[in-house]
Protein backbone atom coordinates (compact mmCIF):
# COMPACT_ATOMS: atom_id res chain seq x y z
CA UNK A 1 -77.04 16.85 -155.74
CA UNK A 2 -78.45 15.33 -152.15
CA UNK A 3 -75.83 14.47 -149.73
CA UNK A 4 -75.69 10.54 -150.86
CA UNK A 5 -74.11 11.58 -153.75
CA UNK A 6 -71.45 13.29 -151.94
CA UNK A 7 -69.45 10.50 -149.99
CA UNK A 8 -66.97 7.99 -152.21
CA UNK A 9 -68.88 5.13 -149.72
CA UNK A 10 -72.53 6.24 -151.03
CA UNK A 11 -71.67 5.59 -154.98
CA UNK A 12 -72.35 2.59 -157.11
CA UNK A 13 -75.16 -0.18 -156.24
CA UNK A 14 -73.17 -2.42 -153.14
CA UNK A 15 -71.76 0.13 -151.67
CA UNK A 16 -73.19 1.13 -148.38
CA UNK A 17 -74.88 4.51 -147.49
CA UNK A 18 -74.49 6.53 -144.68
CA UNK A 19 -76.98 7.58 -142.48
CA UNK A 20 -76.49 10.39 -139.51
CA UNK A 21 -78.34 8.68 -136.08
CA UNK A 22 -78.88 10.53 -133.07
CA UNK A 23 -79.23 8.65 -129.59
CA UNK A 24 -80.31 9.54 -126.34
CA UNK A 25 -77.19 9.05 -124.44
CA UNK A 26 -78.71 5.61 -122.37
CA UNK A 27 -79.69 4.15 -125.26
CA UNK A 28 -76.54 4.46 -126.69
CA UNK A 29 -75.18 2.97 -123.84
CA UNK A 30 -77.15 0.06 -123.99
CA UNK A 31 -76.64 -0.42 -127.76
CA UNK A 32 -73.24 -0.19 -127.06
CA UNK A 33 -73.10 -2.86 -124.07
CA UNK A 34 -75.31 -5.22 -126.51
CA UNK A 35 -72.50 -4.56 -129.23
CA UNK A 36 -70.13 -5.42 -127.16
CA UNK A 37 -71.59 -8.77 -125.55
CA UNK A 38 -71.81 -9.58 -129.76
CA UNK A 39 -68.54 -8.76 -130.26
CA UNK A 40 -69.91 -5.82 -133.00
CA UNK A 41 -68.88 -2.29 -133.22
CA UNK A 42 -71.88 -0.09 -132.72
CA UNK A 43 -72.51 0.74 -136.14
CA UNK A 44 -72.72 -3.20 -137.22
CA UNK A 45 -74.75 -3.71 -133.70
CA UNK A 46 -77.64 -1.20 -135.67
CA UNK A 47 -77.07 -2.50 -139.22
CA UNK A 48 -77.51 -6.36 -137.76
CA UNK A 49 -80.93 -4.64 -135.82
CA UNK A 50 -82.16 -3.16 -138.57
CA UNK A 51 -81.83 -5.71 -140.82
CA UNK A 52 -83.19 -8.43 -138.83
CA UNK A 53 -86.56 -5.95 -138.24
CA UNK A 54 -86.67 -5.73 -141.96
CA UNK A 55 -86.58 -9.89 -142.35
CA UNK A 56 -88.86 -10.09 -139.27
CA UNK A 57 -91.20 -7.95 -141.13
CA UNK A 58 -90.98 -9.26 -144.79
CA UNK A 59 -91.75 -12.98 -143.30
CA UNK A 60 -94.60 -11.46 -141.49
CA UNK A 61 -96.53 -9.88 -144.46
CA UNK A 62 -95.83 -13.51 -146.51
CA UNK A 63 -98.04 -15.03 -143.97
């Protein structure tokens, strides 16, 4: 069994997964200050990033 399968927060279909990140410690920093100006924790600071790349990039291969 892979390590999704091992966290109560990885099972079923909405549930989130979790994913281990390593950051050089400035741009950590700098995520963090953005977070902050957003009014985001860190971790919803890279989820909003990431998915907005993904939309960016799904509107861009429609056109």
């Amino acid at each position: 069994m892979g390590r999704e399968g091992n966290s109560a927060e990885g099972k079923g279909e909405g549930a989130k997964k979790q994913v281990p990140l390593r950051l050089s410690p400035k741009l950590w920093q700098e995520l963090n200050a953005w977070a902050e100006d957003d009014f985001r924790s860190l971790n919803g600071q890279i989820e909003y990033l990431l998915t907005e790349c993904v939309r960016q990039r799904k509107k861009r291969d429609r056109e």
